[in-house]
PDB file of N, CA and C in Angstrom:
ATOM      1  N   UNK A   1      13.962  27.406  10.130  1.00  0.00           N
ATOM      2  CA  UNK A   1      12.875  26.808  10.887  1.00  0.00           C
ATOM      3  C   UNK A   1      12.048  25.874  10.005  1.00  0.00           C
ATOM      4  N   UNK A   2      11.846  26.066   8.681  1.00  0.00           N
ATOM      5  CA  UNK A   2      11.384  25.503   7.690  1.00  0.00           C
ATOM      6  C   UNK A   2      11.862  24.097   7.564  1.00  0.00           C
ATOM      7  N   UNK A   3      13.076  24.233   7.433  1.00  0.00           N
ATOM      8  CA  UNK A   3      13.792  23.015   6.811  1.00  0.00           C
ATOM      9  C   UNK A   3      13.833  21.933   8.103  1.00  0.00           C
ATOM     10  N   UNK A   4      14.450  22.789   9.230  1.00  0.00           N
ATOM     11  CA  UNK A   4      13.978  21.967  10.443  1.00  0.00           C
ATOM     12  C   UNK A   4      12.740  21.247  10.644  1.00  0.00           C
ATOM     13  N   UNK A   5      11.846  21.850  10.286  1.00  0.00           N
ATOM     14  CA  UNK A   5      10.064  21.046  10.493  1.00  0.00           C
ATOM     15  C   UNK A   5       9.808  19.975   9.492  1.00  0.00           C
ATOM     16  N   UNK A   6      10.461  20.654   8.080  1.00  0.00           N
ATOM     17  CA  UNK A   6      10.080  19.427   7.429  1.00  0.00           C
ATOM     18  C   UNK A   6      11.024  18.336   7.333  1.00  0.00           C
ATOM     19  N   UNK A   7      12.600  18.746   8.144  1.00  0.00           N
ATOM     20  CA  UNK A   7      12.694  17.085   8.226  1.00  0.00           C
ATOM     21  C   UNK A   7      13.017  16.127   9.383  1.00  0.00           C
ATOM     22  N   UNK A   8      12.320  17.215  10.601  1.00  0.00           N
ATOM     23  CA  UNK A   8      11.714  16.326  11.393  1.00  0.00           C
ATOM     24  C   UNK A   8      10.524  15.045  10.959  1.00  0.00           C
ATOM     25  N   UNK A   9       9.692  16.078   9.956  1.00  0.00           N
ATOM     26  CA  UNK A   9       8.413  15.257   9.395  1.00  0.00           C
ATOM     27  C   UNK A   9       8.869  14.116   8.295  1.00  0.00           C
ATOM     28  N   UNK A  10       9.971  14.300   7.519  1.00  0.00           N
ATOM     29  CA  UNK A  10      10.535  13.210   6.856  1.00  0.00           C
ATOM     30  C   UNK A  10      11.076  12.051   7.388  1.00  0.00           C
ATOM     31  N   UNK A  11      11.919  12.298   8.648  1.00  0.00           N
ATOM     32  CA  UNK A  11      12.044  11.082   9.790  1.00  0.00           C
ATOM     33  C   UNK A  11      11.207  10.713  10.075  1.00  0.00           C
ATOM     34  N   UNK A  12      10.141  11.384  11.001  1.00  0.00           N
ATOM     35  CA  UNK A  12       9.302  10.727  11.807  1.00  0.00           C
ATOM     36  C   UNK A  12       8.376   9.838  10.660  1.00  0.00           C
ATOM     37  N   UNK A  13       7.955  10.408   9.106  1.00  0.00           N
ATOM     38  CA  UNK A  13       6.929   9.735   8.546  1.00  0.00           C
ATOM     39  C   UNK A  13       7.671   8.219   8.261  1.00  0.00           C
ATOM     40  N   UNK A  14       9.046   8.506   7.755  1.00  0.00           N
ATOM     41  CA  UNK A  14       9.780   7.417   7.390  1.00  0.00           C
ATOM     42  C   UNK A  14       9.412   6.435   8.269  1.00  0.00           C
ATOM     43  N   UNK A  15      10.497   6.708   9.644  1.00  0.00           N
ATOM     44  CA  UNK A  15      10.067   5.537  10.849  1.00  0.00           C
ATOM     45  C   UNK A  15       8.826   4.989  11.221  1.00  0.00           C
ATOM     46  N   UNK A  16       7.760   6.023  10.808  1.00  0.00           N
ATOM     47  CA  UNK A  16       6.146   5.757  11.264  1.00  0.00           C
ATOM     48  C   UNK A  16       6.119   3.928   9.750  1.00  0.00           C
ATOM     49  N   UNK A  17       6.444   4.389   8.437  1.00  0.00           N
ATOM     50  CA  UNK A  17       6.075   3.679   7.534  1.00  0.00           C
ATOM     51  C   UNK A  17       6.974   2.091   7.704  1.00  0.00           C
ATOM     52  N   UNK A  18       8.338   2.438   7.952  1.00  0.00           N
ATOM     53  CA  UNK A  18       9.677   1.262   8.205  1.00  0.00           C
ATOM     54  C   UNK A  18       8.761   0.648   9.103  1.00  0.00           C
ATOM     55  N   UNK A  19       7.938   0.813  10.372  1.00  0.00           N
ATOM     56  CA  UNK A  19       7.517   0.227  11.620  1.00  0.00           C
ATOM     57  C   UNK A  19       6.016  -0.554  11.064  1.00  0.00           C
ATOM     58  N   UNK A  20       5.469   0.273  10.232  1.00  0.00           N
ATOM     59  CA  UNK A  20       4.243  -0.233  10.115  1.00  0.00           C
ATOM     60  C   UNK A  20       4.029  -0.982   8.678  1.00  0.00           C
ATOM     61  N   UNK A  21       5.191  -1.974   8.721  1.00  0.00           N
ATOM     62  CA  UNK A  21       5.165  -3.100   7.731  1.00  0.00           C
ATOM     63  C   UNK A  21       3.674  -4.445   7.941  1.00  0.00           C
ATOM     64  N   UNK A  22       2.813  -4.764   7.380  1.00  0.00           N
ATOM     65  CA  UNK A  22       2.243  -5.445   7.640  1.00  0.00           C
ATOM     66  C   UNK A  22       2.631  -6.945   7.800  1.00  0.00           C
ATOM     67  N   UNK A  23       2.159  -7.564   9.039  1.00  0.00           N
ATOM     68  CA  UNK A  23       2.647  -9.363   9.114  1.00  0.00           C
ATOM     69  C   UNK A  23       2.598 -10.118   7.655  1.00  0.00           C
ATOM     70  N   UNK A  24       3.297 -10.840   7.114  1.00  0.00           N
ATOM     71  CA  UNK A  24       2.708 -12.134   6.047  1.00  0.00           C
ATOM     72  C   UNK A  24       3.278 -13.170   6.649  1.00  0.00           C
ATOM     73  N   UNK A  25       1.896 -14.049   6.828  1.00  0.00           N
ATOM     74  CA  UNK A  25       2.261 -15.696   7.429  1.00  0.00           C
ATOM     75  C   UNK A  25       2.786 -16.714   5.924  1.00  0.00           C
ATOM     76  N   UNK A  26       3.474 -17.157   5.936  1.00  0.00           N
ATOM     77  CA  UNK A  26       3.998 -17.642   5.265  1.00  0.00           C
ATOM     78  C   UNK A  26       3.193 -19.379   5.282  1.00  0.00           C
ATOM     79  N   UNK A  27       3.563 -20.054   3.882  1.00  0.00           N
ATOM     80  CA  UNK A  27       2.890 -20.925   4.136  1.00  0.00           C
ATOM     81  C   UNK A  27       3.118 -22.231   4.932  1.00  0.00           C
ATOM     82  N   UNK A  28       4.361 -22.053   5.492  1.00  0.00           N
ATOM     83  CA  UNK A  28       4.563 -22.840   6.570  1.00  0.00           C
ATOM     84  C   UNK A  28       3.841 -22.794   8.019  1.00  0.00           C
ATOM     85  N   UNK A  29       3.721 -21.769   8.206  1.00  0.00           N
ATOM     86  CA  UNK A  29       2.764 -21.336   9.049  1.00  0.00           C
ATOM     87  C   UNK A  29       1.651 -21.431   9.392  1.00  0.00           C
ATOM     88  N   UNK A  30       0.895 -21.045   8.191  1.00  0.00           N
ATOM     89  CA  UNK A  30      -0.428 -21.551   8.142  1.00  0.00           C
ATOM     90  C   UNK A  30      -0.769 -23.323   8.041  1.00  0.00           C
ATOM     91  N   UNK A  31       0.076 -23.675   7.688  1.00  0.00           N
ATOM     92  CA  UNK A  31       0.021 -25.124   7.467  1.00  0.00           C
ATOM     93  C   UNK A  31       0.370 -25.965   8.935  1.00  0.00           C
ATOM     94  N   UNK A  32       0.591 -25.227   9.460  1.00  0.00           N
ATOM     95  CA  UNK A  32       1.134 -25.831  11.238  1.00  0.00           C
ATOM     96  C   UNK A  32      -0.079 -25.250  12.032  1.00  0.00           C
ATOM     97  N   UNK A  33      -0.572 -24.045  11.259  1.00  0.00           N
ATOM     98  CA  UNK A  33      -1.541 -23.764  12.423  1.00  0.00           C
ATOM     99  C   UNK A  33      -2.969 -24.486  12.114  1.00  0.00           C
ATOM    100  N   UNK A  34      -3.056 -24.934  10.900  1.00  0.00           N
ATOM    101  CA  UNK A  34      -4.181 -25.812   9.970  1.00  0.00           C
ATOM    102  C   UNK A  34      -3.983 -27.155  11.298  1.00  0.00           C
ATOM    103  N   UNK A  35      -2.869 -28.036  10.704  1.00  0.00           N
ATOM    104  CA  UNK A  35      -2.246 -28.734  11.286  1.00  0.00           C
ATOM    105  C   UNK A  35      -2.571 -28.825  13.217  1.00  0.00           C
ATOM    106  N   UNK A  36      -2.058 -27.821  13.815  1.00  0.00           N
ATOM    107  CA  UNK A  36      -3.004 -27.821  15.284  1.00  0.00           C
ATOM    108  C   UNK A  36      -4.451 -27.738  15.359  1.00  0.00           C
ATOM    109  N   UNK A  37      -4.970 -27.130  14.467  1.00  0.00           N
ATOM    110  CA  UNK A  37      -6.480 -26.848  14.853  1.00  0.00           C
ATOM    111  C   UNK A  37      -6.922 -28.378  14.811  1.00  0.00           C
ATOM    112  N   UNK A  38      -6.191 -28.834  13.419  1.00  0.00           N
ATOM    113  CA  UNK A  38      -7.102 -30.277  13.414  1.00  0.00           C
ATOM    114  C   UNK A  38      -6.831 -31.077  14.466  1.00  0.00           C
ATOM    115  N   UNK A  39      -5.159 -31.001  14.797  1.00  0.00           N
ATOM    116  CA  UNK A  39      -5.231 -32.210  15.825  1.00  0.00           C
ATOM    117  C   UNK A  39      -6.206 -31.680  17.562  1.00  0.00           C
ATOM    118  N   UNK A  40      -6.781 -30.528  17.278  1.00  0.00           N
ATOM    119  CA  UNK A  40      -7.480 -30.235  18.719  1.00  0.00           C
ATOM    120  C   UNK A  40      -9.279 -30.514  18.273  1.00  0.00           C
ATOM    121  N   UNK A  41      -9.401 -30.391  16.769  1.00  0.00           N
ATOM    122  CA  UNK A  41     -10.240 -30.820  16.976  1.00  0.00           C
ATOM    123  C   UNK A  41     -11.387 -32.045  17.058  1.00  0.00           C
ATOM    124  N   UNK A  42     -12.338 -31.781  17.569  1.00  0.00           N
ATOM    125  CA  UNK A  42     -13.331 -32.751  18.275  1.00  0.00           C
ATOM    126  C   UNK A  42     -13.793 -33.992  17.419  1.00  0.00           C
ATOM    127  N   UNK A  43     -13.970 -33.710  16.301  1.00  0.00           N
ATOM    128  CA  UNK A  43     -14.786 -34.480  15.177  1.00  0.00           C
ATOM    129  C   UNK A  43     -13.407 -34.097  13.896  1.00  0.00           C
ATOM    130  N   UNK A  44     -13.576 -35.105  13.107  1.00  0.00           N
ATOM    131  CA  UNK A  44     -12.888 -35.712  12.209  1.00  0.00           C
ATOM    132  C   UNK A  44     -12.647 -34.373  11.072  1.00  0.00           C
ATOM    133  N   UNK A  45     -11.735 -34.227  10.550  1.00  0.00           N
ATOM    134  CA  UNK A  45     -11.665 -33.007   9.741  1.00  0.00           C
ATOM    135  C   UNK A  45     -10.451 -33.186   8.508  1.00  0.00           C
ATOM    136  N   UNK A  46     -10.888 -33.052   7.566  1.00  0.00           N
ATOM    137  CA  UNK A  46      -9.726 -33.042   5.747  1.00  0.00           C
ATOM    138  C   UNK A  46      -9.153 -31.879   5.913  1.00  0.00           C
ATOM    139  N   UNK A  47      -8.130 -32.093   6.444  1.00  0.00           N
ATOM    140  CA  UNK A  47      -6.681 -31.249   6.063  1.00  0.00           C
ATOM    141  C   UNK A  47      -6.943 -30.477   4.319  1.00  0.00           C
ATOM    142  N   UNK A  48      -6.677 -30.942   3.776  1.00  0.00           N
ATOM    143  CA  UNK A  48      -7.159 -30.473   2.337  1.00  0.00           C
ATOM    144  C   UNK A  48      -8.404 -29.832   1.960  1.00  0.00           C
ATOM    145  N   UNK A  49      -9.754 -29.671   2.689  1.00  0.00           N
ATOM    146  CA  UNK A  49     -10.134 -29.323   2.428  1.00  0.00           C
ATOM    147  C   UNK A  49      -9.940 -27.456   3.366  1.00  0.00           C
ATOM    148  N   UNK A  50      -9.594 -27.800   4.951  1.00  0.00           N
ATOM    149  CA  UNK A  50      -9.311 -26.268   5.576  1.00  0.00           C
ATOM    150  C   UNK A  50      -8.569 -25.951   4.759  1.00  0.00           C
ATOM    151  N   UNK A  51      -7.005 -26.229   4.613  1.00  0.00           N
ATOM    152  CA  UNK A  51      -6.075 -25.144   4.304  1.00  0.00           C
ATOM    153  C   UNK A  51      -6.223 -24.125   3.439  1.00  0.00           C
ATOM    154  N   UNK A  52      -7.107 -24.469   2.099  1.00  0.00           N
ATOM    155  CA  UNK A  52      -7.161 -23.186   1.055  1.00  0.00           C
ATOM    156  C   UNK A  52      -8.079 -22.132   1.744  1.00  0.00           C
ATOM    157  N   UNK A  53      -9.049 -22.637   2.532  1.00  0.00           N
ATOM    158  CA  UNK A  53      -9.974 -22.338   3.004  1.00  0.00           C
ATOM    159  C   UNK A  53      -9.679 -21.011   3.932  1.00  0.00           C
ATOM    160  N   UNK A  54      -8.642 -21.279   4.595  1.00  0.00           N
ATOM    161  CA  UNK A  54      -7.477 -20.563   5.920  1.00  0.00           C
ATOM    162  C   UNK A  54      -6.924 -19.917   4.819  1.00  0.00           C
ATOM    163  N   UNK A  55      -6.321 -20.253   3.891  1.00  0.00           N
ATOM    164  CA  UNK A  55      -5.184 -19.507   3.272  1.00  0.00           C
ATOM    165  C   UNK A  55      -5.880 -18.600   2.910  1.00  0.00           C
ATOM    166  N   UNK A  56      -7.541 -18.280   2.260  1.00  0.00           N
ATOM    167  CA  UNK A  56      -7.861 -17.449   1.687  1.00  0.00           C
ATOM    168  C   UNK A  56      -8.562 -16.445   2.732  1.00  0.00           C
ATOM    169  N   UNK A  57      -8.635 -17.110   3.638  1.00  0.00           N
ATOM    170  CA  UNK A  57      -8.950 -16.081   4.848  1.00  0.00           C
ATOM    171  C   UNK A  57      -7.935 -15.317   5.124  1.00  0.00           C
ATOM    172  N   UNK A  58      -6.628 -15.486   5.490  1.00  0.00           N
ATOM    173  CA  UNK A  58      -5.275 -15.082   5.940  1.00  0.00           C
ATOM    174  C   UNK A  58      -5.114 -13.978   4.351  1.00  0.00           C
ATOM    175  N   UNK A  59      -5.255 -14.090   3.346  1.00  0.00           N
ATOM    176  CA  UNK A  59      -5.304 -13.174   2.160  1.00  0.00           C
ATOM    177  C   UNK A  59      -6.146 -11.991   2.468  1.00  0.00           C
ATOM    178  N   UNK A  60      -7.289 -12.695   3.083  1.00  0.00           N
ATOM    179  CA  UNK A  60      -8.830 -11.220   2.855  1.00  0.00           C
ATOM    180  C   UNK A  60      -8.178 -10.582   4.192  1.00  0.00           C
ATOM    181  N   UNK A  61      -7.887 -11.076   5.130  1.00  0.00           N
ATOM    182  CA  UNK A  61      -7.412 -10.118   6.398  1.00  0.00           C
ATOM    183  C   UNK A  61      -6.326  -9.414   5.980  1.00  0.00           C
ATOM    184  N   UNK A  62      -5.532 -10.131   5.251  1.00  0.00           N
ATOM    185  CA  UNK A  62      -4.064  -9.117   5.169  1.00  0.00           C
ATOM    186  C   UNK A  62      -4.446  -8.116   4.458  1.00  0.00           C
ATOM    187  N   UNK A  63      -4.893  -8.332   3.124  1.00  0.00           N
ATOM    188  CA  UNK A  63      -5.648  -7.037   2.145  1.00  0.00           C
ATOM    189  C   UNK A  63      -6.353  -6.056   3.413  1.00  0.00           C
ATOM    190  N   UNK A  64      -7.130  -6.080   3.789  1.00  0.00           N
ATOM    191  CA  UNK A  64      -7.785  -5.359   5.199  1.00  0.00           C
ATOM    192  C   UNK A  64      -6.883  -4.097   5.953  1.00  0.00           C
ATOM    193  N   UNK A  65      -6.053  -5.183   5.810  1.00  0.00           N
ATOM    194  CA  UNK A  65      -5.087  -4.446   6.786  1.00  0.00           C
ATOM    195  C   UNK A  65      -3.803  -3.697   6.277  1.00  0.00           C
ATOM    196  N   UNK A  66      -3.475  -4.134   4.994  1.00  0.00           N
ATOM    197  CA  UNK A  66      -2.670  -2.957   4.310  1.00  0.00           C
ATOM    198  C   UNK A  66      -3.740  -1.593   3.800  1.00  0.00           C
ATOM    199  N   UNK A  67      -5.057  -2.228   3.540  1.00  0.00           N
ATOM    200  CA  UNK A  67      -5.793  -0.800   3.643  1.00  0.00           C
ATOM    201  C   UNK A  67      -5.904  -0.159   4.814  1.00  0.00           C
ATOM    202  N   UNK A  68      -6.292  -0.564   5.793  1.00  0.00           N
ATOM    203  CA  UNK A  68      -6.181   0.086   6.638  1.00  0.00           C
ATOM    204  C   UNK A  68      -4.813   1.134   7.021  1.00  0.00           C
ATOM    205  N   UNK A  69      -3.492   0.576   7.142  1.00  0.00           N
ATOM    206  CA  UNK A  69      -2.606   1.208   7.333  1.00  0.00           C
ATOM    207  C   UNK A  69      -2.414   2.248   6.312  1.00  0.00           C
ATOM    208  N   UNK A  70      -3.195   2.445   4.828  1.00  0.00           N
ATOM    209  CA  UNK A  70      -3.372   3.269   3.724  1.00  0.00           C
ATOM    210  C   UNK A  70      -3.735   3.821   4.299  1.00  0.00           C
ATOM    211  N   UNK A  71      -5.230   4.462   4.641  1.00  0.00           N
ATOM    212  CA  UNK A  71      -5.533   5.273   5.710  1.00  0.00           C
ATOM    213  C   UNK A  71      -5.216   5.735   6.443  1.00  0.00           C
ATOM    214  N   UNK A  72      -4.340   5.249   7.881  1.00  0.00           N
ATOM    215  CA  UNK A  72      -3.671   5.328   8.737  1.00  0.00           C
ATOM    216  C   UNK A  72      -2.269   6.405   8.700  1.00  0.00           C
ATOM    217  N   UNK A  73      -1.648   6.066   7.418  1.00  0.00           N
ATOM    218  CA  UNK A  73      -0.599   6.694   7.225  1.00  0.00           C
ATOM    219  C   UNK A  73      -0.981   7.975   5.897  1.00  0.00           C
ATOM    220  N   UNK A  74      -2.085   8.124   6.099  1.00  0.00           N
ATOM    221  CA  UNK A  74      -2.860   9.383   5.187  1.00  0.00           C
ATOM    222  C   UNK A  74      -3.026  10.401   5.865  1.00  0.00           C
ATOM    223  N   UNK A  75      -3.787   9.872   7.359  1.00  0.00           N
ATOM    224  CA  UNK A  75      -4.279  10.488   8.299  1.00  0.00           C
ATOM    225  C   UNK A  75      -2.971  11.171   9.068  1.00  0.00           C
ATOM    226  N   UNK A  76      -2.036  10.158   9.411  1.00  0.00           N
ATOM    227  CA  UNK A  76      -0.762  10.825   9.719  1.00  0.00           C
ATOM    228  C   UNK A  76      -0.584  12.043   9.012  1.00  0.00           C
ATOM    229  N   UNK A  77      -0.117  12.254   8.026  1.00  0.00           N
ATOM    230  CA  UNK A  77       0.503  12.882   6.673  1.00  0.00           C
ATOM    231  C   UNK A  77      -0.275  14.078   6.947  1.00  0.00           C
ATOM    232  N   UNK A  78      -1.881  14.147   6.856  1.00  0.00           N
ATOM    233  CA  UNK A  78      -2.739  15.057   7.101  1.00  0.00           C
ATOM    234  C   UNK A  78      -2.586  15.888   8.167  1.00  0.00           C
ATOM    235  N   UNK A  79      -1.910  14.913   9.201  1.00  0.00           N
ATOM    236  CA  UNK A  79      -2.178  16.150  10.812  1.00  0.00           C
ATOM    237  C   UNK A  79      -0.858  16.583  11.105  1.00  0.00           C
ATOM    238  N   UNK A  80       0.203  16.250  10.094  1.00  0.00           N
ATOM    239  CA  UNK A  80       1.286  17.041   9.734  1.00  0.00           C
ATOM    240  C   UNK A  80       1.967  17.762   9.067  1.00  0.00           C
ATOM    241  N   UNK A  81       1.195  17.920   7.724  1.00  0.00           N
ATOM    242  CA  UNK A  81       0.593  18.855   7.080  1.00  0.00           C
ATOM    243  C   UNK A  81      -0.063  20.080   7.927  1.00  0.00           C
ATOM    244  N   UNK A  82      -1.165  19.850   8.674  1.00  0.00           N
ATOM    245  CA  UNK A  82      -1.827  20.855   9.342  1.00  0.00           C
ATOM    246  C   UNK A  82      -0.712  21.318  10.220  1.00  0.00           C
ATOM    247  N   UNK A  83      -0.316  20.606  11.113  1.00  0.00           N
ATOM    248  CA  UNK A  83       0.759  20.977  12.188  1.00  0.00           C
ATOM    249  C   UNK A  83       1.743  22.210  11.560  1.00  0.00           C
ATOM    250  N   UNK A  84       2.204  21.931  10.891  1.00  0.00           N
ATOM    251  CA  UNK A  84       3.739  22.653   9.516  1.00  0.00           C
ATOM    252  C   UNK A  84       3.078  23.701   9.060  1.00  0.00           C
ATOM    253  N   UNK A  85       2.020  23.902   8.621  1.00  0.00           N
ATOM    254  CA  UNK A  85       1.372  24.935   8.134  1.00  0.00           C
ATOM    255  C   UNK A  85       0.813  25.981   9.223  1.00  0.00           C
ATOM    256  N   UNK A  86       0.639  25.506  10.736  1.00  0.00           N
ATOM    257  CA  UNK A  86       0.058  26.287  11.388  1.00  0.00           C
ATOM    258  C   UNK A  86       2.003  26.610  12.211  1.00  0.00           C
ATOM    259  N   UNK A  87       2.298  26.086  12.349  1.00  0.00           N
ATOM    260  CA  UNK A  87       3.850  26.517  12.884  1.00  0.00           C
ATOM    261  C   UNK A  87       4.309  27.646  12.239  1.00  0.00           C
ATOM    262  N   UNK A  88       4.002  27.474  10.854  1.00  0.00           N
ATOM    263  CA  UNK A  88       4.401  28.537   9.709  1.00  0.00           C
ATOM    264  C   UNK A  88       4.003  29.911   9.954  1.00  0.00           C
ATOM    265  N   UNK A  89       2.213  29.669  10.062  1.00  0.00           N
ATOM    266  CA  UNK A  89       1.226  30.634  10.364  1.00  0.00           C
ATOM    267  C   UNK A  89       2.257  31.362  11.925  1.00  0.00           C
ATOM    268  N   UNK A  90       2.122  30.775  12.695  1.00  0.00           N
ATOM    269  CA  UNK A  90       2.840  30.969  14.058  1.00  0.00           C
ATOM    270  C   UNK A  90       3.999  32.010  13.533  1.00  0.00           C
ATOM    271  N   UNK A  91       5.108  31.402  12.942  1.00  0.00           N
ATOM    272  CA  UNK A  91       6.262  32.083  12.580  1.00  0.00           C
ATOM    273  C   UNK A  91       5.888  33.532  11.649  1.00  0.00           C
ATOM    274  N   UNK A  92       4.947  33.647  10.786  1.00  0.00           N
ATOM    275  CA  UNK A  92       4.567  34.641  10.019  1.00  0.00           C
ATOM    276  C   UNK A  92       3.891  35.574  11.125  1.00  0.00           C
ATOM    277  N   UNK A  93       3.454  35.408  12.002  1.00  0.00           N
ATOM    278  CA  UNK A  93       2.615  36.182  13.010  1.00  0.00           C
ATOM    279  C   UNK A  93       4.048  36.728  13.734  1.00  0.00           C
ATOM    280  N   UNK A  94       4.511  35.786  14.364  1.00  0.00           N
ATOM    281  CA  UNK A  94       6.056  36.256  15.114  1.00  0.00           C
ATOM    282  C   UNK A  94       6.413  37.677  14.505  1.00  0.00           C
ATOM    283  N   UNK A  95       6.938  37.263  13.351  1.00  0.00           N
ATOM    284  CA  UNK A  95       7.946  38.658  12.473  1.00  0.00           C
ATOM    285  C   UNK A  95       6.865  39.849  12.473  1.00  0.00           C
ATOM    286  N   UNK A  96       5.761  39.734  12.188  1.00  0.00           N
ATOM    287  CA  UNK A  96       4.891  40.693  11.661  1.00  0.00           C
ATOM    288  C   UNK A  96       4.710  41.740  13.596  1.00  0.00           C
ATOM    289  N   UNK A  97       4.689  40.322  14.192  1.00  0.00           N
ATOM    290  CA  UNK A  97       5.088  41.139  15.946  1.00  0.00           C
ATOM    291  C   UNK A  97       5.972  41.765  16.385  1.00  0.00           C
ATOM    292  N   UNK A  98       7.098  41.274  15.678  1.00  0.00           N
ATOM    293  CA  UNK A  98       8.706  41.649  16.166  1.00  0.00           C
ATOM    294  C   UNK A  98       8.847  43.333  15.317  1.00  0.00           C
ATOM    295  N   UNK A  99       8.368  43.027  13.822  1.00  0.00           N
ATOM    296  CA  UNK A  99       8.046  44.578  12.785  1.00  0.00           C
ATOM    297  C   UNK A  99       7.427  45.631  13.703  1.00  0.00           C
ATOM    298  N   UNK A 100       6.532  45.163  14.442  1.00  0.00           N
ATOM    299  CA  UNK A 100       5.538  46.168  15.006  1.00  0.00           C
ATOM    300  C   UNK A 100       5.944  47.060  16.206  1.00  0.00           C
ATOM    301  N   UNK A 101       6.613  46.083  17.014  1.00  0.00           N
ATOM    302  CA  UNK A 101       7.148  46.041  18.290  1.00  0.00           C
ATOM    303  C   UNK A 101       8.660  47.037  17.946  1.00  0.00           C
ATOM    304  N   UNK A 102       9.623  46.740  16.838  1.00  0.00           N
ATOM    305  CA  UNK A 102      10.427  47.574  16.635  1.00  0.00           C
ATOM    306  C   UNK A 102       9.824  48.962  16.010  1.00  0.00           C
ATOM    307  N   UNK A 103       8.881  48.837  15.418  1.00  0.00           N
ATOM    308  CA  UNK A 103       8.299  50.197  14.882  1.00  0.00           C
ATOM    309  C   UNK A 103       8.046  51.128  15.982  1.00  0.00           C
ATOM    310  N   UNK A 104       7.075  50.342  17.005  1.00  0.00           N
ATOM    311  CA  UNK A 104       6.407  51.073  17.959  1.00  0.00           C
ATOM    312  C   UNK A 104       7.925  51.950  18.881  1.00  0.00           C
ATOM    313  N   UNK A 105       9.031  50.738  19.487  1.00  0.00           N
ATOM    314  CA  UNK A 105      10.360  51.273  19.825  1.00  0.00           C
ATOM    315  C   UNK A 105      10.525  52.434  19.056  1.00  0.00           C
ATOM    316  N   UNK A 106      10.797  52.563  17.942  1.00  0.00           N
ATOM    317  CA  UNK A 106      11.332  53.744  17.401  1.00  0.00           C
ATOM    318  C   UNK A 106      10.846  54.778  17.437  1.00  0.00           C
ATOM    319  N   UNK A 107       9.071  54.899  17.183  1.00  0.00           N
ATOM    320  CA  UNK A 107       8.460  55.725  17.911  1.00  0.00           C
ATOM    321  C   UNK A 107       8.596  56.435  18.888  1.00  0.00           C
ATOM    322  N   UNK A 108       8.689  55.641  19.841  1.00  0.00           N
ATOM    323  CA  UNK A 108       9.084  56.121  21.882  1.00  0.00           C
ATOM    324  C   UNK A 108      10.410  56.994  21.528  1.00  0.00           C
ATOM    325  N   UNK A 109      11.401  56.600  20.812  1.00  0.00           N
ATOM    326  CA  UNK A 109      12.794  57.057  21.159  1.00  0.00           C
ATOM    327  C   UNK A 109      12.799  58.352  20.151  1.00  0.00           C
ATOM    328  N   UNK A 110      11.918  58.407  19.445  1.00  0.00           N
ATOM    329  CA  UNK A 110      11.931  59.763  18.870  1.00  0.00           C
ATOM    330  C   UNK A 110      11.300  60.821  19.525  1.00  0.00           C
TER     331      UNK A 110
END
């Protein structure tokens, strides 16, 4: 039952981490999306001066957000931890029921 729980919890954490890769815009990307903003916008605007400007924004969000998923996948870890340990608890209660329950049987039949 042991080995079963924990590697259910080794799949599931795996797939949880494989899935929760964070986006990186690449700099082609950002340079097209620089690129639209200016051509939508209203008043006159230096390409050269947005892009580092964007790029270093697109840096502080991504940092953000691999912390965040630090957290995220802590918090996971934590409530499966608890989960495994109280299943355990569960299973240790079981036997100590099943001990009792055959004790008490043997009792009656004597």
């Amino acid at each position: 039952m042991r080995i079963v729980i924990l590697a259910i919890f080794l799949i599931v954490f795996g797939l949880f981490l494989a899935t929760q890769i964070p986006v990186t815009l690449t700099a082609d990307e950002v340079d097209g999306a620089v690129s639209d903003a200016i051509a939508e916008a209203q008043e006159p605007v230096d390409e050269d001066e947005v892009a580092p400007i964007v790029q270093r924004s697109i840096e502080k969000l991504e940092a953000a957000q691999r912390n965040r998923l630090k957290y995220l996948a802590g918090a996971y870890f934590v409530i499966w931890l608890v989960f495994m340990l109280y299943v355990l608890r569960l299973g240790q209660q079981q036997k100590a029921l099943d001990r009792r329950l055959a004790q008490l049987e043997q009792e009656t039949n004597q």
